[in-house]
PDB file of N, CA and C in Angstrom:
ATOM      1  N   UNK A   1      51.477 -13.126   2.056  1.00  0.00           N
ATOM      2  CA  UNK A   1      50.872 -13.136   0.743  1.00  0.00           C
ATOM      3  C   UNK A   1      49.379 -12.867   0.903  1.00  0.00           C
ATOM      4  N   UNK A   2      48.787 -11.951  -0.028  1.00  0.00           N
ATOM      5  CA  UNK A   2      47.599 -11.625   0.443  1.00  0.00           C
ATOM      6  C   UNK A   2      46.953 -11.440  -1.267  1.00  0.00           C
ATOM      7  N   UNK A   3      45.486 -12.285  -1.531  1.00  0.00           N
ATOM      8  CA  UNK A   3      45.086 -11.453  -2.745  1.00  0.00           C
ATOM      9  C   UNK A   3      43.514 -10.769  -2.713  1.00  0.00           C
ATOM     10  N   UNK A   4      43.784  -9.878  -3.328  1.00  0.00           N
ATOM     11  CA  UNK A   4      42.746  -9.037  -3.205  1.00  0.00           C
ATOM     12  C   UNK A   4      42.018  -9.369  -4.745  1.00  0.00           C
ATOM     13  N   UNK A   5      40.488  -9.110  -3.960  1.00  0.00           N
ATOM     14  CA  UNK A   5      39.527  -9.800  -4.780  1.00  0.00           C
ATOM     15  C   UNK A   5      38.737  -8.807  -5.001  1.00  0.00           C
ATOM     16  N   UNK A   6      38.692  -8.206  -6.532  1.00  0.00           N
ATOM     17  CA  UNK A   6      37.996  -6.645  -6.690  1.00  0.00           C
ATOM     18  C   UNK A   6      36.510  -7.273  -6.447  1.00  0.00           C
ATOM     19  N   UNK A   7      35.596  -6.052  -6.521  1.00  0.00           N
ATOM     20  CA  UNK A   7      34.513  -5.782  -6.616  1.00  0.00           C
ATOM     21  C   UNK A   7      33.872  -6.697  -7.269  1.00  0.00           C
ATOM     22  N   UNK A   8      34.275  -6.195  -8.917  1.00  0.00           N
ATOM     23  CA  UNK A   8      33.539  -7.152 -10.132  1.00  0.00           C
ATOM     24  C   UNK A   8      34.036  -8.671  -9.923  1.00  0.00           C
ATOM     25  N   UNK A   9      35.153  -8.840  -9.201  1.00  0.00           N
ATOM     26  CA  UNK A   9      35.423 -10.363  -9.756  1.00  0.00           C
ATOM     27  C   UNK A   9      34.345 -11.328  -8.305  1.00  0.00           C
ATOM     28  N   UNK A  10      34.229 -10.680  -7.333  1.00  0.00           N
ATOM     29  CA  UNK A  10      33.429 -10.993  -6.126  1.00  0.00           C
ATOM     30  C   UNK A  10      32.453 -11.273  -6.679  1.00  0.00           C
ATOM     31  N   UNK A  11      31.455 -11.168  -7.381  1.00  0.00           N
ATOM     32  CA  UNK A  11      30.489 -10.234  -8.306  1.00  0.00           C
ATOM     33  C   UNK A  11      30.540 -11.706  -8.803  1.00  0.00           C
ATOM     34  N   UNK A  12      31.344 -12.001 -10.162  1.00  0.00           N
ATOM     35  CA  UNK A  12      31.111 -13.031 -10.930  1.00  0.00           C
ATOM     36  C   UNK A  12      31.660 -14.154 -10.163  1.00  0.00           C
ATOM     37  N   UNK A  13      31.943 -14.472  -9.481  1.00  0.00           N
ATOM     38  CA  UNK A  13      31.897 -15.525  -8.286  1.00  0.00           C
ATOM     39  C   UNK A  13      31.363 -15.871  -8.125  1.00  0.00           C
ATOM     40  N   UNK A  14      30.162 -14.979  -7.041  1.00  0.00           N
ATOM     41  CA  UNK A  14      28.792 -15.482  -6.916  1.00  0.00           C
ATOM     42  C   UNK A  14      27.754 -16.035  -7.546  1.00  0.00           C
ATOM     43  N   UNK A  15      28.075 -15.406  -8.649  1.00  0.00           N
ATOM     44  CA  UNK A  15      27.073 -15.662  -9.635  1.00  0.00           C
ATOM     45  C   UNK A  15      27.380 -17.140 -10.450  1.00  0.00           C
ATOM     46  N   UNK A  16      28.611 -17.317 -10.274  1.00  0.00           N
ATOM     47  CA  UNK A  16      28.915 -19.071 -10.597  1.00  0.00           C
ATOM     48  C   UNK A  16      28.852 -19.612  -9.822  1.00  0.00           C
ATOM     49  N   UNK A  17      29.172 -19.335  -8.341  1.00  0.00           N
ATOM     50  CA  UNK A  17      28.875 -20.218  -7.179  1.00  0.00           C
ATOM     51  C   UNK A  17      27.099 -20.390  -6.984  1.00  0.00           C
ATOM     52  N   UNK A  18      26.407 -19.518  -7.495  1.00  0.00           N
ATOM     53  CA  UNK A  18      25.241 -19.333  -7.314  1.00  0.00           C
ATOM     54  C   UNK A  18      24.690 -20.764  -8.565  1.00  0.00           C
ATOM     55  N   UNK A  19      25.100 -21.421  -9.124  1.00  0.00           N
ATOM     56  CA  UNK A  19      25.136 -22.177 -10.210  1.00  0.00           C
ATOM     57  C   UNK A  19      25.857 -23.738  -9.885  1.00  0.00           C
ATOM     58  N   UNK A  20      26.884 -23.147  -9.553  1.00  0.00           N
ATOM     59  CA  UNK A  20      27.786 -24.304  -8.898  1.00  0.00           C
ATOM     60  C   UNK A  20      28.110 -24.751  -7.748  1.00  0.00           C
ATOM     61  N   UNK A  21      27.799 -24.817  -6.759  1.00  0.00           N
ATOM     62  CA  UNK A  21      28.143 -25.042  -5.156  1.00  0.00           C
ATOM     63  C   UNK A  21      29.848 -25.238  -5.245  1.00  0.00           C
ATOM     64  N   UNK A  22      30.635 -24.896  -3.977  1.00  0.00           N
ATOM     65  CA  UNK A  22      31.498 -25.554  -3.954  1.00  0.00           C
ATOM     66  C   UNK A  22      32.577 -24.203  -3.185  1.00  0.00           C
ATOM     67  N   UNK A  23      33.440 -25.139  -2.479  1.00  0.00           N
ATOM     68  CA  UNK A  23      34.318 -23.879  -1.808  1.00  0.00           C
ATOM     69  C   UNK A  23      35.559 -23.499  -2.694  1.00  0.00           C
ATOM     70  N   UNK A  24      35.723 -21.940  -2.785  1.00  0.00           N
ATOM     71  CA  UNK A  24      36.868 -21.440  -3.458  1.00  0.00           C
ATOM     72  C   UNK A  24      38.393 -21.990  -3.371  1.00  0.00           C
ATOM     73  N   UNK A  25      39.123 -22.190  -4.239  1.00  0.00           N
ATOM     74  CA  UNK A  25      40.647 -22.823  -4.368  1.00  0.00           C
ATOM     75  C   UNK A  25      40.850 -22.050  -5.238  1.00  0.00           C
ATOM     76  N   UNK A  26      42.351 -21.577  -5.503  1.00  0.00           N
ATOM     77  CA  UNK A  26      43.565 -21.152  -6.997  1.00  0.00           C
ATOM     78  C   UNK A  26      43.943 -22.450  -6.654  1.00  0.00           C
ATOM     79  N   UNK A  27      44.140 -22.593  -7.905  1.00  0.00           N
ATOM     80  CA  UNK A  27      44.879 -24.043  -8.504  1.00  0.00           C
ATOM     81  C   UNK A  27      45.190 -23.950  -9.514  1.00  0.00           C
ATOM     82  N   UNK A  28      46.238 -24.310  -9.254  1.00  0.00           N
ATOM     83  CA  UNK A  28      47.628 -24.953 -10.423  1.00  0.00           C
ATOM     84  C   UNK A  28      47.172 -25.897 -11.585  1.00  0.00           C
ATOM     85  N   UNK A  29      46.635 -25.863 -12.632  1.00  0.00           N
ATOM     86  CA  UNK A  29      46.879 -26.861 -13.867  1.00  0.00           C
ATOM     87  C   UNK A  29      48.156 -26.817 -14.425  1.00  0.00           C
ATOM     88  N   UNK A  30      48.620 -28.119 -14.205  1.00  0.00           N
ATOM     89  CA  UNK A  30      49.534 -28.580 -15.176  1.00  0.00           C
ATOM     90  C   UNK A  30      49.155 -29.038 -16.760  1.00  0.00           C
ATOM     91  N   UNK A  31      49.956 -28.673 -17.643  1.00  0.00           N
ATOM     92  CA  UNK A  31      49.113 -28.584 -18.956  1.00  0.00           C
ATOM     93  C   UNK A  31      50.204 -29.775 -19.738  1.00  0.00           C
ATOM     94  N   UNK A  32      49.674 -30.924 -20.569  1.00  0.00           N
ATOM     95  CA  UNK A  32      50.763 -31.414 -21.074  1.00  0.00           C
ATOM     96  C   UNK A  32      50.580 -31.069 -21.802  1.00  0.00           C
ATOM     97  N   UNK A  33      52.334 -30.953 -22.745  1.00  0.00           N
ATOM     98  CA  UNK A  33      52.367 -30.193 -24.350  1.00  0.00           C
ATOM     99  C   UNK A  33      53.344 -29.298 -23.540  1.00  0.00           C
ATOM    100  N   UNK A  34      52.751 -28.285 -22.867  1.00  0.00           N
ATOM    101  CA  UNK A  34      52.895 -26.659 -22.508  1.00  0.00           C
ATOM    102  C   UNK A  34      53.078 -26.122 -23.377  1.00  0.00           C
ATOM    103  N   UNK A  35      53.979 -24.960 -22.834  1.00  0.00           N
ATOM    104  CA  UNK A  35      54.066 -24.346 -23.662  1.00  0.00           C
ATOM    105  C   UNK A  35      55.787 -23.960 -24.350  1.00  0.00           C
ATOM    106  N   UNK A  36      56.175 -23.291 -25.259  1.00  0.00           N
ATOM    107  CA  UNK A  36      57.260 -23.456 -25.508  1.00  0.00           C
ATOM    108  C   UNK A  36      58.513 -22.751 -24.763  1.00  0.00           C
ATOM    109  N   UNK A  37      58.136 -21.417 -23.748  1.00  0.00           N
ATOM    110  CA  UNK A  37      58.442 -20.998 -22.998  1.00  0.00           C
ATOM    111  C   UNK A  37      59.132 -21.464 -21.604  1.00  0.00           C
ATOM    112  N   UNK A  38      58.481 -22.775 -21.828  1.00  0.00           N
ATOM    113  CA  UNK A  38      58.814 -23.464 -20.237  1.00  0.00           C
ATOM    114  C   UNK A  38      57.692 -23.275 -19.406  1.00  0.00           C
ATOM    115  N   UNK A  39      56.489 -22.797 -19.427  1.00  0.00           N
ATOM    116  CA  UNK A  39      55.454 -22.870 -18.724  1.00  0.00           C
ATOM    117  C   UNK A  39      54.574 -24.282 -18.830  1.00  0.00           C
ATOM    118  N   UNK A  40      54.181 -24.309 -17.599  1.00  0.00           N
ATOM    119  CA  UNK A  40      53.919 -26.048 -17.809  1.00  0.00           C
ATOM    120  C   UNK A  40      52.707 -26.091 -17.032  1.00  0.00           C
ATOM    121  N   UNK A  41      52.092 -24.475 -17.053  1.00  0.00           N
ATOM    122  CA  UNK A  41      50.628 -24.754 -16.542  1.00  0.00           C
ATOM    123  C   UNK A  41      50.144 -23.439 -15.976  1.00  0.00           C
ATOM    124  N   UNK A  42      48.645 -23.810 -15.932  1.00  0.00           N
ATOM    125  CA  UNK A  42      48.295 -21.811 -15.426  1.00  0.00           C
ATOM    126  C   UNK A  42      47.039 -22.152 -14.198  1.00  0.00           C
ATOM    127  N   UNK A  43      46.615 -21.003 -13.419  1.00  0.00           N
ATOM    128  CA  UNK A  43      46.068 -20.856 -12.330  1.00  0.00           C
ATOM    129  C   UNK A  43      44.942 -20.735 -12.688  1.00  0.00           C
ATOM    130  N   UNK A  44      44.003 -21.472 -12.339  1.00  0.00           N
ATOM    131  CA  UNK A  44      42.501 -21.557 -12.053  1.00  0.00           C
ATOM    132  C   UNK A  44      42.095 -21.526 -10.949  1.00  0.00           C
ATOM    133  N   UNK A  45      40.376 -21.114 -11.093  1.00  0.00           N
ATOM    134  CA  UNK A  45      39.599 -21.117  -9.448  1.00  0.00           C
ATOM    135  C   UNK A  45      39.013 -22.506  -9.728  1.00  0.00           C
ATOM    136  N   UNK A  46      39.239 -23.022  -8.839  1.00  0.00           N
ATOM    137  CA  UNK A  46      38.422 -24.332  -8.316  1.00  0.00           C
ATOM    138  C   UNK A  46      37.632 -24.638  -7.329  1.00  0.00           C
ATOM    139  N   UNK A  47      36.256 -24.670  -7.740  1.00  0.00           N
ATOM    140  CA  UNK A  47      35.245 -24.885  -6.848  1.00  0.00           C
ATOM    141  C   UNK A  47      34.968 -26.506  -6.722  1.00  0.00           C
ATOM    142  N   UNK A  48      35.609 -26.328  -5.118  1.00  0.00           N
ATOM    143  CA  UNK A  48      35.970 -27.767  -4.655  1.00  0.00           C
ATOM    144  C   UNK A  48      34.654 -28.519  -3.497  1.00  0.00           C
ATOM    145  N   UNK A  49      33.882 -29.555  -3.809  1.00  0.00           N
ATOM    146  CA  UNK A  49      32.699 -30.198  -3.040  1.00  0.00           C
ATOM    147  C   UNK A  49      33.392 -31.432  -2.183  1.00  0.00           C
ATOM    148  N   UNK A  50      34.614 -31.742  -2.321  1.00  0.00           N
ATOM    149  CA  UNK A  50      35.338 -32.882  -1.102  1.00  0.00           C
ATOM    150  C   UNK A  50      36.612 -32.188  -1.237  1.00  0.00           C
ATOM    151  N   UNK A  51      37.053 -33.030  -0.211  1.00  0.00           N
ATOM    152  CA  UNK A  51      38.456 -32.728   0.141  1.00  0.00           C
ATOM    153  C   UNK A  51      39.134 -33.142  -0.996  1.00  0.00           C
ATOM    154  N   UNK A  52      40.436 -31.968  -0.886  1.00  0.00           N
ATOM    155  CA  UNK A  52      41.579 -32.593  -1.974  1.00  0.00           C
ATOM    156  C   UNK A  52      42.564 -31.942  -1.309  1.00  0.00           C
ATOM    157  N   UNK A  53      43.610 -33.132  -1.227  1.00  0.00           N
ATOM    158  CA  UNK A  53      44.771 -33.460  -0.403  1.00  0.00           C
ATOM    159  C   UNK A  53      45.872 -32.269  -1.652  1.00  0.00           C
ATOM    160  N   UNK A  54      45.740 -31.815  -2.685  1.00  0.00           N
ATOM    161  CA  UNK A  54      46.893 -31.151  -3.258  1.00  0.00           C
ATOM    162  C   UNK A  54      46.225 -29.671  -2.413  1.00  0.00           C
ATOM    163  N   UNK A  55      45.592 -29.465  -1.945  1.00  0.00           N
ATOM    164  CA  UNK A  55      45.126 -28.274  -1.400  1.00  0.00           C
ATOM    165  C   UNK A  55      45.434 -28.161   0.229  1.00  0.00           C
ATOM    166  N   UNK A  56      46.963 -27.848  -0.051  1.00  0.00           N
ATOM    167  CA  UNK A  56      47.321 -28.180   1.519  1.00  0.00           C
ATOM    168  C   UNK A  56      47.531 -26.928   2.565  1.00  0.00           C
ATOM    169  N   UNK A  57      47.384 -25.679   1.862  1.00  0.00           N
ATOM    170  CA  UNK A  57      47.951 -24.045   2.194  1.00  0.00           C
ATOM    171  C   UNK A  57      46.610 -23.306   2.055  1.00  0.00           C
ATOM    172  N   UNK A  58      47.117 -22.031   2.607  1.00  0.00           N
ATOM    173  CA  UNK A  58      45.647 -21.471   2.534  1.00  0.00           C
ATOM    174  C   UNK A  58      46.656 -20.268   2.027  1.00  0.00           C
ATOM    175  N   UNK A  59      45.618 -18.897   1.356  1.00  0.00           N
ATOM    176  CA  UNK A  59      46.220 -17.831   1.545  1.00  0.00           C
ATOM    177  C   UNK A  59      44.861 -16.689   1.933  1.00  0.00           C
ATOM    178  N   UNK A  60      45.500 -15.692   2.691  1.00  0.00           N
ATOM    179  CA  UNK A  60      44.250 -14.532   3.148  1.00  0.00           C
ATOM    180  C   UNK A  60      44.023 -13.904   1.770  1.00  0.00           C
ATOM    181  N   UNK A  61      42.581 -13.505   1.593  1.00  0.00           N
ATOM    182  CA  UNK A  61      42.037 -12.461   0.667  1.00  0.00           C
ATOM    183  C   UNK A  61      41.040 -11.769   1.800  1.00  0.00           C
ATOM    184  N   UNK A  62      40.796 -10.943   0.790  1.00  0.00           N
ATOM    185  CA  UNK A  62      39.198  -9.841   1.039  1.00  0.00           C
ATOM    186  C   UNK A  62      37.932 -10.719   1.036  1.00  0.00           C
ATOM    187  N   UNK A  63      37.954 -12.159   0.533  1.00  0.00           N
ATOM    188  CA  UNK A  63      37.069 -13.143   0.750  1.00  0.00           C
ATOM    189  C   UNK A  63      37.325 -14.000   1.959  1.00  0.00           C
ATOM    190  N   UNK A  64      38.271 -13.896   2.347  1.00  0.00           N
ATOM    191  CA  UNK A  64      38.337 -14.879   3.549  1.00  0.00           C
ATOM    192  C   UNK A  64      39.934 -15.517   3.223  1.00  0.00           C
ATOM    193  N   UNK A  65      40.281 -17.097   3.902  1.00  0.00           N
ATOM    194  CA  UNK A  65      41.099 -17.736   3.199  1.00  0.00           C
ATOM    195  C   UNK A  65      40.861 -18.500   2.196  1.00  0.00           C
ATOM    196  N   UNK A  66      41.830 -18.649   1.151  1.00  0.00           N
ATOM    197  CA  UNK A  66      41.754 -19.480   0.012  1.00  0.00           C
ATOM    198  C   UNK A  66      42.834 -20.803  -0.283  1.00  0.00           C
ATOM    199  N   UNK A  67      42.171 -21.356  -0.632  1.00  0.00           N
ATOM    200  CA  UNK A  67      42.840 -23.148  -0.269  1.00  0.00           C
ATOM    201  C   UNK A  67      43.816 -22.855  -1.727  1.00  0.00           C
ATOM    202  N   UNK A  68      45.275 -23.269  -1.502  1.00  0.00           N
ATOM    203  CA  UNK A  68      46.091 -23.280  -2.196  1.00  0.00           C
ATOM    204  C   UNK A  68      47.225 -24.516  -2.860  1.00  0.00           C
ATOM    205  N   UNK A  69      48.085 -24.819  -3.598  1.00  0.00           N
ATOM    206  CA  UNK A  69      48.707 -25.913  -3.466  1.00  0.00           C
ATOM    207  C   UNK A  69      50.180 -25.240  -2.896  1.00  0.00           C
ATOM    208  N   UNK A  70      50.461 -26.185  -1.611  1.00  0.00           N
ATOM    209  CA  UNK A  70      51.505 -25.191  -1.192  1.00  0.00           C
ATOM    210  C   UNK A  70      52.867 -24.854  -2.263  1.00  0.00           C
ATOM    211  N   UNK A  71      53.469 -26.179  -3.099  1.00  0.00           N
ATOM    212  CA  UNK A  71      54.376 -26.177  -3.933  1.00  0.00           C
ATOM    213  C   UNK A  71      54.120 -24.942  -5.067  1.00  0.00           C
ATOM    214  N   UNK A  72      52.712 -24.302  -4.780  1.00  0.00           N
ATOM    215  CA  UNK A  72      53.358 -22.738  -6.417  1.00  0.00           C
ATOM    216  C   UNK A  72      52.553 -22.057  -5.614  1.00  0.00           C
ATOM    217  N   UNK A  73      52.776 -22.090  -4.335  1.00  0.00           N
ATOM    218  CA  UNK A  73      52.986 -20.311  -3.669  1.00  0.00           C
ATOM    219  C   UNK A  73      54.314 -19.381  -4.401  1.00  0.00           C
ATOM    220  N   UNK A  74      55.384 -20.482  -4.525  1.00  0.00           N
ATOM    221  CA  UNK A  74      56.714 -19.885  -5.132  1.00  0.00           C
ATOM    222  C   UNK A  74      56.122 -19.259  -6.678  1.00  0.00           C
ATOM    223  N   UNK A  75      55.138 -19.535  -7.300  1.00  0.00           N
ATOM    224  CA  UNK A  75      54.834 -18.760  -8.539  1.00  0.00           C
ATOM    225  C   UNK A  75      53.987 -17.543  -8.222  1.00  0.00           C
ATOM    226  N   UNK A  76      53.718 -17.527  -7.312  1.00  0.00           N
ATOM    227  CA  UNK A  76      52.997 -16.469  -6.906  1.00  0.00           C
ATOM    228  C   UNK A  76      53.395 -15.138  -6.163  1.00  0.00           C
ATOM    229  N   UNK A  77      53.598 -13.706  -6.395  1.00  0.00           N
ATOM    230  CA  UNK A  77      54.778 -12.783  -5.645  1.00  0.00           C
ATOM    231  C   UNK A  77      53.497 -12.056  -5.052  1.00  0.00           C
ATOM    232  N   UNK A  78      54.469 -10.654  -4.200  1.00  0.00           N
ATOM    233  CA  UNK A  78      53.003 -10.155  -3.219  1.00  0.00           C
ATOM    234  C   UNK A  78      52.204  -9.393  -4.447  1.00  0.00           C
ATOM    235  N   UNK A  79      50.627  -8.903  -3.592  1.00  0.00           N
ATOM    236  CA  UNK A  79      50.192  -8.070  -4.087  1.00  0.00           C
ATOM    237  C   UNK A  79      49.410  -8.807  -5.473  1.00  0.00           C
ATOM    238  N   UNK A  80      48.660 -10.301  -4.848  1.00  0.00           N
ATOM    239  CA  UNK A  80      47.809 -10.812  -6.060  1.00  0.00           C
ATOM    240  C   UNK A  80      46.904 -10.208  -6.332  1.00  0.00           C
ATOM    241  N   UNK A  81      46.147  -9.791  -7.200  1.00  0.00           N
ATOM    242  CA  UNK A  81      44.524  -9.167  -7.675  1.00  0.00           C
ATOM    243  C   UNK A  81      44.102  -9.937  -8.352  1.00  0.00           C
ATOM    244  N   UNK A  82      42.744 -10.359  -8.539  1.00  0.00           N
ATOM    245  CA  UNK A  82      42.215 -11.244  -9.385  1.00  0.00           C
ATOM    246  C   UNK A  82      40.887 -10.157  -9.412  1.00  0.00           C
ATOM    247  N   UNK A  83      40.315  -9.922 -10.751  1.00  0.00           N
ATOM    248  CA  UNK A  83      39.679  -8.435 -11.362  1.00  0.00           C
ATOM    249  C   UNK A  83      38.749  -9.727 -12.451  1.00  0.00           C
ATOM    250  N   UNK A  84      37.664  -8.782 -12.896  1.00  0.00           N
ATOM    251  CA  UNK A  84      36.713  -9.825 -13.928  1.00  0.00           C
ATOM    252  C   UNK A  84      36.739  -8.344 -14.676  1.00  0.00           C
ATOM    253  N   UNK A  85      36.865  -8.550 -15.932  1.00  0.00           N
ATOM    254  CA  UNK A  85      36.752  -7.407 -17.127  1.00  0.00           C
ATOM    255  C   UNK A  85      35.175  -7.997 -17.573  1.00  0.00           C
ATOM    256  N   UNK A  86      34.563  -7.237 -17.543  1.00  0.00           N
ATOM    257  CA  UNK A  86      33.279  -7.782 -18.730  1.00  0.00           C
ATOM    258  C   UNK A  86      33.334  -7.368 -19.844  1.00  0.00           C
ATOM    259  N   UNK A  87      34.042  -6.221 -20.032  1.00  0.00           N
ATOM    260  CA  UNK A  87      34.145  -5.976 -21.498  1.00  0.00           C
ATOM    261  C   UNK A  87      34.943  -7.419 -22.462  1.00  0.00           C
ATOM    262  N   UNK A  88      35.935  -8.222 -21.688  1.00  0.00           N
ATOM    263  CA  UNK A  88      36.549  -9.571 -21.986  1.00  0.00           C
ATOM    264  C   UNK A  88      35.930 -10.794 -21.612  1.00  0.00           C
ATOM    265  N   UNK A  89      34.649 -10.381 -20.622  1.00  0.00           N
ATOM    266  CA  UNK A  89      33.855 -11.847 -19.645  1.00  0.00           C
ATOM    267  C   UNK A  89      34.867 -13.074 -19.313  1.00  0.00           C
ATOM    268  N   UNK A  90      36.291 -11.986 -18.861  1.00  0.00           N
ATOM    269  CA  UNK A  90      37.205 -12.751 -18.267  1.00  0.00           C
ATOM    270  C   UNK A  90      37.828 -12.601 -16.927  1.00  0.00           C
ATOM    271  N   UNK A  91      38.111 -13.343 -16.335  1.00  0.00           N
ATOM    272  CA  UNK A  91      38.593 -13.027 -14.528  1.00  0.00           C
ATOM    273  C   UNK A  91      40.498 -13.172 -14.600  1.00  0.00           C
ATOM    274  N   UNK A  92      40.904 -11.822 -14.203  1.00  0.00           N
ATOM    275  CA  UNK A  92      41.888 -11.691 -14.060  1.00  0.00           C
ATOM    276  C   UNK A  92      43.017 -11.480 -13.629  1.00  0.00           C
ATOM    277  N   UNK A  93      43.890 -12.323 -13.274  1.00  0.00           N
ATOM    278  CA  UNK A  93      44.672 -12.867 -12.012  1.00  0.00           C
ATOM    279  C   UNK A  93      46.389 -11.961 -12.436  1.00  0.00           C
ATOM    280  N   UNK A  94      46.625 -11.147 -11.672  1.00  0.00           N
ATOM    281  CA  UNK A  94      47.730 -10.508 -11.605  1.00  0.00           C
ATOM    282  C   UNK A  94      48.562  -9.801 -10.322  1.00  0.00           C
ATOM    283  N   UNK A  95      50.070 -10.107 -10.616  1.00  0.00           N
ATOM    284  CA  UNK A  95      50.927  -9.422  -9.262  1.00  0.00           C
ATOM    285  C   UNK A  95      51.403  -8.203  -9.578  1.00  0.00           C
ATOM    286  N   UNK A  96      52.099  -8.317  -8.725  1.00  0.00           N
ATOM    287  CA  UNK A  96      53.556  -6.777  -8.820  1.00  0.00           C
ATOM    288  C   UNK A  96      54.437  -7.029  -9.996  1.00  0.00           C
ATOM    289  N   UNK A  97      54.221  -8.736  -9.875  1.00  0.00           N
ATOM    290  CA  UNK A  97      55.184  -9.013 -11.328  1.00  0.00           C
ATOM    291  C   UNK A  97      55.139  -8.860 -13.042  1.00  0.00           C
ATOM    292  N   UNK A  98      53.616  -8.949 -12.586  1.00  0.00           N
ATOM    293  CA  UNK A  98      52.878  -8.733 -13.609  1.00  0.00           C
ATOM    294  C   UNK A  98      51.455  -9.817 -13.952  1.00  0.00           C
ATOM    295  N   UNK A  99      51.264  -9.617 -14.805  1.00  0.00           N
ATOM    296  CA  UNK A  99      50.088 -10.509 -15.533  1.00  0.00           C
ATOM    297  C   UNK A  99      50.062 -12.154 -15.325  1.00  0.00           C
ATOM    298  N   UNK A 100      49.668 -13.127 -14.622  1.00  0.00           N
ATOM    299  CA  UNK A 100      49.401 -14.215 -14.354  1.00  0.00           C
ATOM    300  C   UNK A 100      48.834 -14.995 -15.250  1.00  0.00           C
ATOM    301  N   UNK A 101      47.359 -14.506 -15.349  1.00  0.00           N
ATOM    302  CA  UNK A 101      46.517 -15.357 -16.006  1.00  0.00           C
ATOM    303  C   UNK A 101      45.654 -14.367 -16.750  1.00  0.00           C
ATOM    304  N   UNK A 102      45.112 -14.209 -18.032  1.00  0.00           N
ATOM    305  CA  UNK A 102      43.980 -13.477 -18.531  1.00  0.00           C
ATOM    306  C   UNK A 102      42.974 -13.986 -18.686  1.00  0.00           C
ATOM    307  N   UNK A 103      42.966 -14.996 -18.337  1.00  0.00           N
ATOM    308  CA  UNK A 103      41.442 -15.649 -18.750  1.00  0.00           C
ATOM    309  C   UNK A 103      41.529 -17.144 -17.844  1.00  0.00           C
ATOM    310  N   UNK A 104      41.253 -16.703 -16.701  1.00  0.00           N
ATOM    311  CA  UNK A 104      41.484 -17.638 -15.288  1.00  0.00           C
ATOM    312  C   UNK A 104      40.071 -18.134 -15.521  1.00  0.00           C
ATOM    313  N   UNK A 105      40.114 -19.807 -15.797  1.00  0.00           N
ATOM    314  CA  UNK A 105      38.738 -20.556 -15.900  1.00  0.00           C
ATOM    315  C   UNK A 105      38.359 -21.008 -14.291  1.00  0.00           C
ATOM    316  N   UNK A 106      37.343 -21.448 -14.351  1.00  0.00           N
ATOM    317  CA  UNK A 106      36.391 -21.980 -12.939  1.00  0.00           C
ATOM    318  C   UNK A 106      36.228 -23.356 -13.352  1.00  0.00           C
ATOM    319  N   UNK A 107      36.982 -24.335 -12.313  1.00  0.00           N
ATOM    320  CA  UNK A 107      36.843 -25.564 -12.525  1.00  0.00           C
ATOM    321  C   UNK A 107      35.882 -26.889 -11.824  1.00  0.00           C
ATOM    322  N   UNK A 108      35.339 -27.569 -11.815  1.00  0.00           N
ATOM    323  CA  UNK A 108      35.190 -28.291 -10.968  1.00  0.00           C
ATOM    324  C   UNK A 108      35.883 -29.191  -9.958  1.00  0.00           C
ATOM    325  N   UNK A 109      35.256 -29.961  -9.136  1.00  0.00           N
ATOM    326  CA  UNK A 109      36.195 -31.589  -8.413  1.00  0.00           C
ATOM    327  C   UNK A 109      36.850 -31.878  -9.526  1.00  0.00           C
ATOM    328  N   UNK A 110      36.171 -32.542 -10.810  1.00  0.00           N
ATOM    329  CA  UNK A 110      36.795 -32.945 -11.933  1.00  0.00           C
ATOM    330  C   UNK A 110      37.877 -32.589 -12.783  1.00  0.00           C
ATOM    331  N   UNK A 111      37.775 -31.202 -12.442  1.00  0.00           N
ATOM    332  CA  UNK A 111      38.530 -30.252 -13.564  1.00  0.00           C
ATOM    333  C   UNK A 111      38.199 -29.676 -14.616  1.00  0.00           C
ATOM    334  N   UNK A 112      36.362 -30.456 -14.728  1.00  0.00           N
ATOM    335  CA  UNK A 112      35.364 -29.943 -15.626  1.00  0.00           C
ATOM    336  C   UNK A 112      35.268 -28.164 -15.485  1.00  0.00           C
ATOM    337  N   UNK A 113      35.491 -27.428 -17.431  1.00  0.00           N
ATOM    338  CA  UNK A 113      35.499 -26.196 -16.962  1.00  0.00           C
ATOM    339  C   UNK A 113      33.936 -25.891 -16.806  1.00  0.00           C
ATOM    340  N   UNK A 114      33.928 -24.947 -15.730  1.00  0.00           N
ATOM    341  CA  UNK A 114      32.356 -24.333 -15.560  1.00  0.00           C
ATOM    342  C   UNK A 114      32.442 -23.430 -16.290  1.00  0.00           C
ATOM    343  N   UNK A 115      33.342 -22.432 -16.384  1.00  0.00           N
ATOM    344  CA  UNK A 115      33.353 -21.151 -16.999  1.00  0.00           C
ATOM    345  C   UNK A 115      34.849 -20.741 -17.129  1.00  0.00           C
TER     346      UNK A 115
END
């Protein structure tokens, strides 16, 4: 499993890490309510300042490795991209399968959104 991290989304990374300290994670929110579909939660970047034990996997990108939760690698198929549209000032997480996330937030330790 490998995700590739375009240009622009490298780009607006920095520029929140440049704001926020903290090492890169995808992470799993679980959402209560969900949704009516059966989805019960969506993928965020989490910029993580201590350890967190749900971050037990890594996966390779074009950034290096990225700290993962191993239990929704299974939501995840090959050929991830995560892309930032500015025309949307949104970061966008997609497979072979299709469309993931359109508007992938940046979280804190807390879960506080940064962006």
């Amino acid at each position: 499993m490998f995700l590739t991290v375009t240009e622009p989304a490298i780009e607006r990374i920095k520029t929140i890490q440049a704001h926020y300290p903290g090492k890169l994670a995808l992470y799993y929110n679980r959402i209560t309510g969900g949704y009516a579909c059966g989805i019960v939660g969506t993928f965020s970047l989490k910029l993580f300042t201590n350890p967190n034990e749900e971050l037990n996997a890594t996966i390779d990108s074009t950034i290096g490795k990225i700290a993962v939760q191993q239990e929704r690698l299974t939501d995840l198929k090959e050929n991830i991209v995560l892309d930032y549209k500015n025309s949307k000032n949104s970061l966008i997480l997609r497979s072979d399968a299709g469309l993931i996330n359109d508007d992938v937030t940046v979280l804190d330790n807390d879960n506080n959104k940064l962006f």
